[in-house]
N, C-alpha and C. Protein backbone atom coordinates (compact mmCIF):
# COMPACT_ATOMS: atom_id res chain seq x y z
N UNK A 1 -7.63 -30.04 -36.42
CA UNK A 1 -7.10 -30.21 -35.08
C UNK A 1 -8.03 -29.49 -34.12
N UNK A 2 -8.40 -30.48 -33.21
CA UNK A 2 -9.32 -29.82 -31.99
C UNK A 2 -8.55 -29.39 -31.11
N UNK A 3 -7.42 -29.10 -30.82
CA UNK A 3 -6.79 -29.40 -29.74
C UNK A 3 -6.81 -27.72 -29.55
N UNK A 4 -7.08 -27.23 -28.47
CA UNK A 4 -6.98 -25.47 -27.93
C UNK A 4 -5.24 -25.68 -27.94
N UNK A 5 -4.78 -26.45 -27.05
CA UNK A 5 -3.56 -26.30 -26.82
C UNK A 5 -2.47 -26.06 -28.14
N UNK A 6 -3.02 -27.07 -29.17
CA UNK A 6 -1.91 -27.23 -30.49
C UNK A 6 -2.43 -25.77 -31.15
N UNK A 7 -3.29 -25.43 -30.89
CA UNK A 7 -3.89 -24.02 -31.62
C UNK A 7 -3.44 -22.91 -31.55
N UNK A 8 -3.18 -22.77 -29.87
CA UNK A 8 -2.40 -21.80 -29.39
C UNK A 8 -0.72 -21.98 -30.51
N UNK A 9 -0.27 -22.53 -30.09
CA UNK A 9 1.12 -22.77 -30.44
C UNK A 9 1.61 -22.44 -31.96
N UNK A 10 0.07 -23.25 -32.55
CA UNK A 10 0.31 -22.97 -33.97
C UNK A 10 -0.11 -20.97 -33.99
N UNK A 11 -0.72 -20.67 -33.30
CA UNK A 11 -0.80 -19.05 -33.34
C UNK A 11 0.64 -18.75 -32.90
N UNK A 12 1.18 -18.75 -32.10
CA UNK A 12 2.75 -18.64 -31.61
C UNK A 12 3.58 -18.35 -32.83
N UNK A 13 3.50 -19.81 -33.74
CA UNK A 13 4.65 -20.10 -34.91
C UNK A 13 4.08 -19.24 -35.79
N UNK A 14 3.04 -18.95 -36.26
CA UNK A 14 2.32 -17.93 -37.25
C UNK A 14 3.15 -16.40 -37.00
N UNK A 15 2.81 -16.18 -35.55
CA UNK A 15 3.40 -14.72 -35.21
C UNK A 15 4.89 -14.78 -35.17
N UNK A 16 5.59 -15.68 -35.60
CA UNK A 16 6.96 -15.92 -35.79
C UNK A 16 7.67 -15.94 -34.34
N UNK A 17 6.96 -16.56 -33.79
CA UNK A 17 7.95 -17.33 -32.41
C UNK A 17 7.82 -18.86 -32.15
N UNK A 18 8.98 -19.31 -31.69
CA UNK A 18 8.82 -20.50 -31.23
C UNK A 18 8.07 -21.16 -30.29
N UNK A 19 7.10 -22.57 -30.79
CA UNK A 19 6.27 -22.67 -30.06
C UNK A 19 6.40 -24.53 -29.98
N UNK A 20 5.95 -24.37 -28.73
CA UNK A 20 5.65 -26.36 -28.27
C UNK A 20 4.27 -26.38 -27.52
N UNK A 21 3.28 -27.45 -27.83
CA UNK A 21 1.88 -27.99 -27.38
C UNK A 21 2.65 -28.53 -26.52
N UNK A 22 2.16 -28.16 -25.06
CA UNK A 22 2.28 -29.70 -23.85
C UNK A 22 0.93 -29.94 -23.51
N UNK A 23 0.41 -31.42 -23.27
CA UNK A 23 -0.69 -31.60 -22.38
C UNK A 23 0.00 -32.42 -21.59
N UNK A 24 -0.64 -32.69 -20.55
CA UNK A 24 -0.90 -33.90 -19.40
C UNK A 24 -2.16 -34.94 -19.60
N UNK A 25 -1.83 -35.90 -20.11
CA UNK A 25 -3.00 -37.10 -20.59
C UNK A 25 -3.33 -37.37 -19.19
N UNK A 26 -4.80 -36.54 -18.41
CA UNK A 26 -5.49 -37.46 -17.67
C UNK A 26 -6.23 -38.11 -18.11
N UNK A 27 -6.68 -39.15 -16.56
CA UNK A 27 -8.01 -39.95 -16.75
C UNK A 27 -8.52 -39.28 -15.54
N UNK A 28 -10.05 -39.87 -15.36
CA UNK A 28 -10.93 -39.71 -13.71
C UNK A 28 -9.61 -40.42 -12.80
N UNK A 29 -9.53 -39.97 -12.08
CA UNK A 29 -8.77 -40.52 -10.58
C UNK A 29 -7.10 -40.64 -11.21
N UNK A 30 -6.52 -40.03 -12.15
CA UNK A 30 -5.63 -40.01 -12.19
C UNK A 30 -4.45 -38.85 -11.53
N UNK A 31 -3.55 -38.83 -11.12
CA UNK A 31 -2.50 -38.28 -9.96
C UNK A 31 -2.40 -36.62 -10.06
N UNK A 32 -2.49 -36.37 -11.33
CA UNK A 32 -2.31 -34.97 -12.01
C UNK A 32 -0.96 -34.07 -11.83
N UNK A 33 0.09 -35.16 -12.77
CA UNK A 33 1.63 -34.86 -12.45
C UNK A 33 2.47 -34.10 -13.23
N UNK A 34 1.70 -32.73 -12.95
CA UNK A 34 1.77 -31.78 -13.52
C UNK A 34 3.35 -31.68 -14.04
N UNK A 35 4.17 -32.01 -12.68
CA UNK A 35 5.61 -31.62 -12.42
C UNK A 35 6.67 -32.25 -13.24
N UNK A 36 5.64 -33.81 -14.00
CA UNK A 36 5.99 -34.41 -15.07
C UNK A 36 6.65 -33.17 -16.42
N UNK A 37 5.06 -32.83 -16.80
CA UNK A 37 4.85 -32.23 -18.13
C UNK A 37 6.16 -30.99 -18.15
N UNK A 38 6.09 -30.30 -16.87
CA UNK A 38 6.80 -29.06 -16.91
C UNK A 38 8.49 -29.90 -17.11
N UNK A 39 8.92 -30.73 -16.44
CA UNK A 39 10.17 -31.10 -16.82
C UNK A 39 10.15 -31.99 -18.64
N UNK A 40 9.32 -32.76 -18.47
CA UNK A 40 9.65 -32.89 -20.19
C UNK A 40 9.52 -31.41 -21.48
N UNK A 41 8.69 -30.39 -20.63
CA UNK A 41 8.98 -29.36 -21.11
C UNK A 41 10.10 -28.76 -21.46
N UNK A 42 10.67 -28.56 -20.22
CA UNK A 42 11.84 -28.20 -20.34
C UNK A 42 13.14 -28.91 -20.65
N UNK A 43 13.04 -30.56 -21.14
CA UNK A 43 14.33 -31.00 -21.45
C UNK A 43 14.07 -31.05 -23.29
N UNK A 44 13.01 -30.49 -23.52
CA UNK A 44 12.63 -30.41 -24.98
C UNK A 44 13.38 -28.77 -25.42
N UNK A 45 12.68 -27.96 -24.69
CA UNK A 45 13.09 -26.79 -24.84
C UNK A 45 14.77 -26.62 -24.70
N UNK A 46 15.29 -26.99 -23.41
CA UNK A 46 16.66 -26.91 -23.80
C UNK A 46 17.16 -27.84 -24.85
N UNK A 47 16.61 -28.49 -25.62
CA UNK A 47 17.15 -29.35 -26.86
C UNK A 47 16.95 -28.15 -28.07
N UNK A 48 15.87 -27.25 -27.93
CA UNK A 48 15.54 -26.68 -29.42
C UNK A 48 16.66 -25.49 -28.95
N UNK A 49 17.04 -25.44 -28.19
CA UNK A 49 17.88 -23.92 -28.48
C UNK A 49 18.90 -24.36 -28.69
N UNK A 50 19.68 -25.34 -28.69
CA UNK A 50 20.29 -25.93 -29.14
C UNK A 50 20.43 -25.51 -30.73
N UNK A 51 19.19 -26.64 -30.82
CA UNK A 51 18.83 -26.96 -32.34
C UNK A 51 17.67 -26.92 -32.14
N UNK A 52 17.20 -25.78 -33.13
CA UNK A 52 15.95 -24.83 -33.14
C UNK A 52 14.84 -25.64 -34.48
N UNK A 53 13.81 -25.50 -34.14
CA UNK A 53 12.75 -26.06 -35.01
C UNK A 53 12.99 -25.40 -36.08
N UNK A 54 12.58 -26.23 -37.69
CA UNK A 54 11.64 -25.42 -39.00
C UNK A 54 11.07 -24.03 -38.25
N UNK A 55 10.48 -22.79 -39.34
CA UNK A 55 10.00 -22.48 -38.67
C UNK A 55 8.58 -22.33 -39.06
N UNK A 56 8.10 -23.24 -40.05
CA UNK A 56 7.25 -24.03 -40.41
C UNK A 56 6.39 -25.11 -39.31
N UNK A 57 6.67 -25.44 -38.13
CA UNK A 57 6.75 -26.69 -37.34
C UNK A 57 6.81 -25.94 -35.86
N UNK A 58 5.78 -27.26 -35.43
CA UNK A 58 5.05 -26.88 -33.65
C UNK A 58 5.49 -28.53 -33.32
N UNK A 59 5.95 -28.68 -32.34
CA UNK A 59 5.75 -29.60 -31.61
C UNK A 59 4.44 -30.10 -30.80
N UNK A 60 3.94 -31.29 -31.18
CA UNK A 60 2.77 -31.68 -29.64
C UNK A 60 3.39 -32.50 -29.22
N UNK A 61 3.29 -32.44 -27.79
CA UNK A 61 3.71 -33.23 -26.84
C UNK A 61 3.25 -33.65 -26.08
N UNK A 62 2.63 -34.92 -25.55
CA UNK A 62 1.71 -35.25 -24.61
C UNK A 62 2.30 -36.34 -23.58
N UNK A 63 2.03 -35.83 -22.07
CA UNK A 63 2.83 -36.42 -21.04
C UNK A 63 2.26 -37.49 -20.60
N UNK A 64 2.29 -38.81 -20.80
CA UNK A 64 1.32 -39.76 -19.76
C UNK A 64 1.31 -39.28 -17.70
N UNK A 65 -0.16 -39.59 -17.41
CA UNK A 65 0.15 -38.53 -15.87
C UNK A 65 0.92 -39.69 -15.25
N UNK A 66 1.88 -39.50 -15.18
CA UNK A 66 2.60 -40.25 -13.72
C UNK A 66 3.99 -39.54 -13.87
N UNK A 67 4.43 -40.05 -12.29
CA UNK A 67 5.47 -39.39 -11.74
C UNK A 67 7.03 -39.08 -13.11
N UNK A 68 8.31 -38.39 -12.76
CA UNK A 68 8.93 -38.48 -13.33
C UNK A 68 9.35 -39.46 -13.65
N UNK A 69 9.97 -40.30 -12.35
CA UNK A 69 10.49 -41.49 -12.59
C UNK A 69 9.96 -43.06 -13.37
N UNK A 70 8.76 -42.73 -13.36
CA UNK A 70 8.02 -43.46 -13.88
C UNK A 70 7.86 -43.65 -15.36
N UNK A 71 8.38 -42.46 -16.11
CA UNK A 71 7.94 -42.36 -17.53
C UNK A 71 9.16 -42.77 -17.84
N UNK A 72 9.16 -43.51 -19.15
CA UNK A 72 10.14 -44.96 -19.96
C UNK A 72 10.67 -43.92 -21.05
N UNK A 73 10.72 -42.67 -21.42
CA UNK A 73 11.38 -41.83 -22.11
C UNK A 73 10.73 -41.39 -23.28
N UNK A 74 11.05 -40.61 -24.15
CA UNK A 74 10.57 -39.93 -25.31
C UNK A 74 10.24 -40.81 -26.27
N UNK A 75 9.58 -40.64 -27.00
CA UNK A 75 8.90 -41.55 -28.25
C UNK A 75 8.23 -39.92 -29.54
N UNK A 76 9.45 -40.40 -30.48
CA UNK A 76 8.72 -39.37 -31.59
C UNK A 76 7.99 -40.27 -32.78
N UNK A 77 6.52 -39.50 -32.34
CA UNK A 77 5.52 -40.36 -33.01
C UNK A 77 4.84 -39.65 -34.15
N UNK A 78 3.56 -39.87 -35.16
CA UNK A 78 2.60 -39.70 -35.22
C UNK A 78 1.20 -39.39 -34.58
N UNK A 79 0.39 -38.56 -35.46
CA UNK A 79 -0.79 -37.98 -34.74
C UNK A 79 -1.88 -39.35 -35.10
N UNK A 80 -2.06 -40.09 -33.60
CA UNK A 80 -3.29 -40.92 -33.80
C UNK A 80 -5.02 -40.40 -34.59
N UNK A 81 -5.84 -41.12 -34.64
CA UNK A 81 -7.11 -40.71 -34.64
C UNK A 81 -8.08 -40.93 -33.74
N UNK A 82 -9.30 -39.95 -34.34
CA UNK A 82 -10.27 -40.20 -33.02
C UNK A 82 -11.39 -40.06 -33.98
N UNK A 83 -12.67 -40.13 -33.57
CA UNK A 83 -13.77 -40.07 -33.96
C UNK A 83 -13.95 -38.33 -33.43
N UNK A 84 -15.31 -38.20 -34.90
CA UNK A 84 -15.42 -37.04 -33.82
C UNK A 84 -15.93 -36.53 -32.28
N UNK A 85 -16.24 -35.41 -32.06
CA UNK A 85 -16.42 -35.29 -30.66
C UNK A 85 -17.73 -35.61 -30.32
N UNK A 86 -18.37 -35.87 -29.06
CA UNK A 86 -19.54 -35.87 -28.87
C UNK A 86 -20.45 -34.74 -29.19
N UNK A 87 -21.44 -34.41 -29.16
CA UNK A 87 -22.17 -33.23 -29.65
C UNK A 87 -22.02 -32.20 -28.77
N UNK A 88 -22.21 -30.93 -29.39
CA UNK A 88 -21.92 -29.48 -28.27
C UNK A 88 -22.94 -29.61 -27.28
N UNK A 89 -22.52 -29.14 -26.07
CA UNK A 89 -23.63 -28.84 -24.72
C UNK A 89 -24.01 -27.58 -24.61
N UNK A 90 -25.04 -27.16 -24.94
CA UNK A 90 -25.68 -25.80 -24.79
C UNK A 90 -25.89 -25.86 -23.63
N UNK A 91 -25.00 -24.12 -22.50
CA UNK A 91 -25.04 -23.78 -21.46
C UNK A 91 -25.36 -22.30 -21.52
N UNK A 92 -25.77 -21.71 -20.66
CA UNK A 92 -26.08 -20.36 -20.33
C UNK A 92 -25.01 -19.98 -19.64
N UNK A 93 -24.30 -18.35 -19.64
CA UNK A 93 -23.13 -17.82 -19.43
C UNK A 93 -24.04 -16.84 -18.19
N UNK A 94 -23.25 -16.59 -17.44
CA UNK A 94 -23.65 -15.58 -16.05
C UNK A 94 -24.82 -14.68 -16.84
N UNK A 95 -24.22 -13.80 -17.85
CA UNK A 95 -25.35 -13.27 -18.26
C UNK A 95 -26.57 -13.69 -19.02
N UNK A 96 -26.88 -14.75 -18.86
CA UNK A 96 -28.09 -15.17 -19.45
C UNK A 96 -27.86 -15.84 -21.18
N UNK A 97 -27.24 -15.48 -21.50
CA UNK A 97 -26.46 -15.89 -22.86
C UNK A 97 -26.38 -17.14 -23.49
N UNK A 98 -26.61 -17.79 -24.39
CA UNK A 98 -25.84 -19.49 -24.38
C UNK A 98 -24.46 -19.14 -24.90
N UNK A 99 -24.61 -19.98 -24.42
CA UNK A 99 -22.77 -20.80 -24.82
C UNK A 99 -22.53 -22.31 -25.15
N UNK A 100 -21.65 -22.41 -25.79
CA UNK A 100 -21.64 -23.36 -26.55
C UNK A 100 -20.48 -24.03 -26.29
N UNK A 101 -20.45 -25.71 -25.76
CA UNK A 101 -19.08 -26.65 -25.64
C UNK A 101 -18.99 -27.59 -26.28
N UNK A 102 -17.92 -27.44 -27.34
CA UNK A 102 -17.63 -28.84 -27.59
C UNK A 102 -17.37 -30.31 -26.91
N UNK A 103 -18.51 -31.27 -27.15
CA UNK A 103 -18.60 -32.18 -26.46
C UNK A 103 -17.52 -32.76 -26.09
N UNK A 104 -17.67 -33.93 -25.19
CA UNK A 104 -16.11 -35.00 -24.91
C UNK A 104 -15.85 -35.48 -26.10
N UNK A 105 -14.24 -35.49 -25.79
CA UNK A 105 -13.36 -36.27 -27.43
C UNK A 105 -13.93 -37.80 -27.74
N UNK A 106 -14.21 -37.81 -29.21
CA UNK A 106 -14.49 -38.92 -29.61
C UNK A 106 -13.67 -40.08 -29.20
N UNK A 107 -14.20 -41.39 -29.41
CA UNK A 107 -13.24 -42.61 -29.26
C UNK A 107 -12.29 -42.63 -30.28
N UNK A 108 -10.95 -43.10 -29.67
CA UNK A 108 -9.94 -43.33 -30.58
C UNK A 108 -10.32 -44.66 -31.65
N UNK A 109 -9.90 -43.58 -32.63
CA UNK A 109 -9.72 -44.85 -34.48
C UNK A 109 -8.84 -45.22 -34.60
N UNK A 110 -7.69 -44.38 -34.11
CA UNK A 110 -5.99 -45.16 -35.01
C UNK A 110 -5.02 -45.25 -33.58
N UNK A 111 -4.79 -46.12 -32.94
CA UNK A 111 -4.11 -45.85 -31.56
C UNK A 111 -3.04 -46.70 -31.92
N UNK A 112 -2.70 -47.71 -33.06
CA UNK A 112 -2.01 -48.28 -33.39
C UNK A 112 0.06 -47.92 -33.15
N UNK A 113 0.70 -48.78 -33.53
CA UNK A 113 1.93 -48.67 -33.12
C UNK A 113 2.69 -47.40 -33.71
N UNK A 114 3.45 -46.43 -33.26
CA UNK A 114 3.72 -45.43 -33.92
C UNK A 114 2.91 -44.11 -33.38
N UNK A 115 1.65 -44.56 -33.26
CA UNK A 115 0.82 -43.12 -32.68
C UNK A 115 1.14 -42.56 -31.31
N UNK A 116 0.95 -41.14 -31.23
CA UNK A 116 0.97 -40.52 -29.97
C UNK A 116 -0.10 -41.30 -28.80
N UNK A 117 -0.91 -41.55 -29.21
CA UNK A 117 -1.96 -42.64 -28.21
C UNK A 117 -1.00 -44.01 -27.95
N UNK A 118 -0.93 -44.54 -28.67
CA UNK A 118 -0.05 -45.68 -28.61
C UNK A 118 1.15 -45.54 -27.58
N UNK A 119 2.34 -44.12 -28.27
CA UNK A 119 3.65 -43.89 -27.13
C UNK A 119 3.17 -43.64 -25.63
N UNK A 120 1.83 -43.01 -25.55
CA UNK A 120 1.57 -42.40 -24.38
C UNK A 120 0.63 -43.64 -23.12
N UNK A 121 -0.10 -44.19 -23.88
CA UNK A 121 -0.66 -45.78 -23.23
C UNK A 121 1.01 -46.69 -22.72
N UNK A 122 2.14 -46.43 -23.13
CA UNK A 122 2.79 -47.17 -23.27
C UNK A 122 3.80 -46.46 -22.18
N UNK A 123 3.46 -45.57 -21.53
CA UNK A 123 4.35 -44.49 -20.88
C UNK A 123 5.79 -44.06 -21.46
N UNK A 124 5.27 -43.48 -22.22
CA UNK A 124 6.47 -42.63 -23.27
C UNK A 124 5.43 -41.05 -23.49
N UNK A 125 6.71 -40.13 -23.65
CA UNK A 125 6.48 -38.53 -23.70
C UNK A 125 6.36 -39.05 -25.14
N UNK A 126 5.17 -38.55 -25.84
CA UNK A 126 4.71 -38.43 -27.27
C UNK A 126 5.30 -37.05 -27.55
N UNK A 127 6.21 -37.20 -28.71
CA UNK A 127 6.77 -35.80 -29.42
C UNK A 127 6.23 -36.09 -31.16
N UNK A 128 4.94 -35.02 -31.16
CA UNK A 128 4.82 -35.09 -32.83
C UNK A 128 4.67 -34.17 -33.22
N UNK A 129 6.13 -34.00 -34.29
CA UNK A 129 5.93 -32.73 -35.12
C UNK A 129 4.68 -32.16 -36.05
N UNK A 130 4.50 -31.34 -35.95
CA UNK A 130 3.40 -30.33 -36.97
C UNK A 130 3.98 -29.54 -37.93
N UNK A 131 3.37 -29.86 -39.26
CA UNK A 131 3.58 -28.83 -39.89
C UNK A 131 2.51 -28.18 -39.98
N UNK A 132 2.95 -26.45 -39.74
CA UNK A 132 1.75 -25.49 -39.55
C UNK A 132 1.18 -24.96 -40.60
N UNK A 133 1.41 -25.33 -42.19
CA UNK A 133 1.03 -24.98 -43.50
C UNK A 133 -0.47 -26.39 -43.83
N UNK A 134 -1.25 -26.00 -43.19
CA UNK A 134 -2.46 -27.14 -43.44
C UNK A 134 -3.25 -27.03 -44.74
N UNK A 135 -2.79 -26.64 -45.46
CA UNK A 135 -3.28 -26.75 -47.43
C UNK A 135 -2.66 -28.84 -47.23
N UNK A 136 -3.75 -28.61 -47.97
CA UNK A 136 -3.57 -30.45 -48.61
C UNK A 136 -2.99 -30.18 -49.90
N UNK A 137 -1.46 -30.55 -50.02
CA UNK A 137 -1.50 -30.18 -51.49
C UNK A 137 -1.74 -31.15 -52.75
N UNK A 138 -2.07 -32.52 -51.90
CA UNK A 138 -2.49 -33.40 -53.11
C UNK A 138 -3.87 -32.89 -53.81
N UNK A 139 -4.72 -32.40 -52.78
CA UNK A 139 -6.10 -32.03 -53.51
C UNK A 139 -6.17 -31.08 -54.57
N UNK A 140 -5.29 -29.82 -54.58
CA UNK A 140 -5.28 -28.67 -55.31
C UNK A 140 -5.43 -28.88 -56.62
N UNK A 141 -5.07 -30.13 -57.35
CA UNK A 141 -4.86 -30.06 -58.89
C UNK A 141 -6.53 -30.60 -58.69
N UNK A 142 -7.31 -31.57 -57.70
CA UNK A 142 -9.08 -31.53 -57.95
C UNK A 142 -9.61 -30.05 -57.98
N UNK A 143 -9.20 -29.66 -56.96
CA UNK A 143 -10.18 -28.75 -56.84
C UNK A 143 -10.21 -27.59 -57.77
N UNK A 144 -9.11 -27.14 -57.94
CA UNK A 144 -8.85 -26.50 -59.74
C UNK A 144 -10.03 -26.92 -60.76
């Protein structure tokens, strides 16, 4: 997972607190409806205190940018694919330093029906659970 945002969160659930990924899916020239993300935020959050996550499990959530009224409701999906990223951009930091960025996100591979790309092209709040234990456990009896 490239995602800074799902990273954070999964650090959150590690340190034993509850945690949710939000982004806002822009494009160039898109509205930047911020006011979106923060209310699907919060009608998620008042759902988990309710009824509280695994504590195994992060939510990602990704807002298509447009207004409230505009978005067609929640969709709990799957994590699409992407290619990988473009190559890092070597930059110099104030102090003379390089620094290093991971390039723009690759093109999407799996945007198909079911995926968070898919709910979110489709204006639906993408909700996909994570589990934060990333061992593959089919591989373990190879790699033994």
């Amino acid at each position: 997972i490239y995602s800074g945002t799902v990273s954070a969160a999964m650090e959150g659930r590690f340190l034993g607190l509850p945690a949710i990924a939000v982004s806002l899916v822009t494009s160039e020239g898109s509205g930047h409806h911020f006011a979106s993300a923060a209310q699907a935020a919060l009608a998620i959050m008042r759902r988990l205190v309710v009824d509280p996550l695994p504590a195994d499990t992060i939510l990602n959530v990704n807002v298509p940018d447009l207004p409230w009224h505009e978005l067609r409701g929640f969709a709990v999906t799957r994590l699409g694919k992407r290619h990988r990223s473009a190559p890092c951009i070597k930059q110099i930091d104030p102090r003379g330093r390089p620094l290093w960025w991971i390039g723009p996100a690759g093109e999407v591979d799996d945007d198909g029906p079911g995926t968070d790309f898919h709910a979110v092209r489709d204006g639906y709040i993408s909700i996909t659970p994570i589990h934060v234990d990333l061992t593959r456990f089919q591989a373990l009896e190879k790699v033994s």
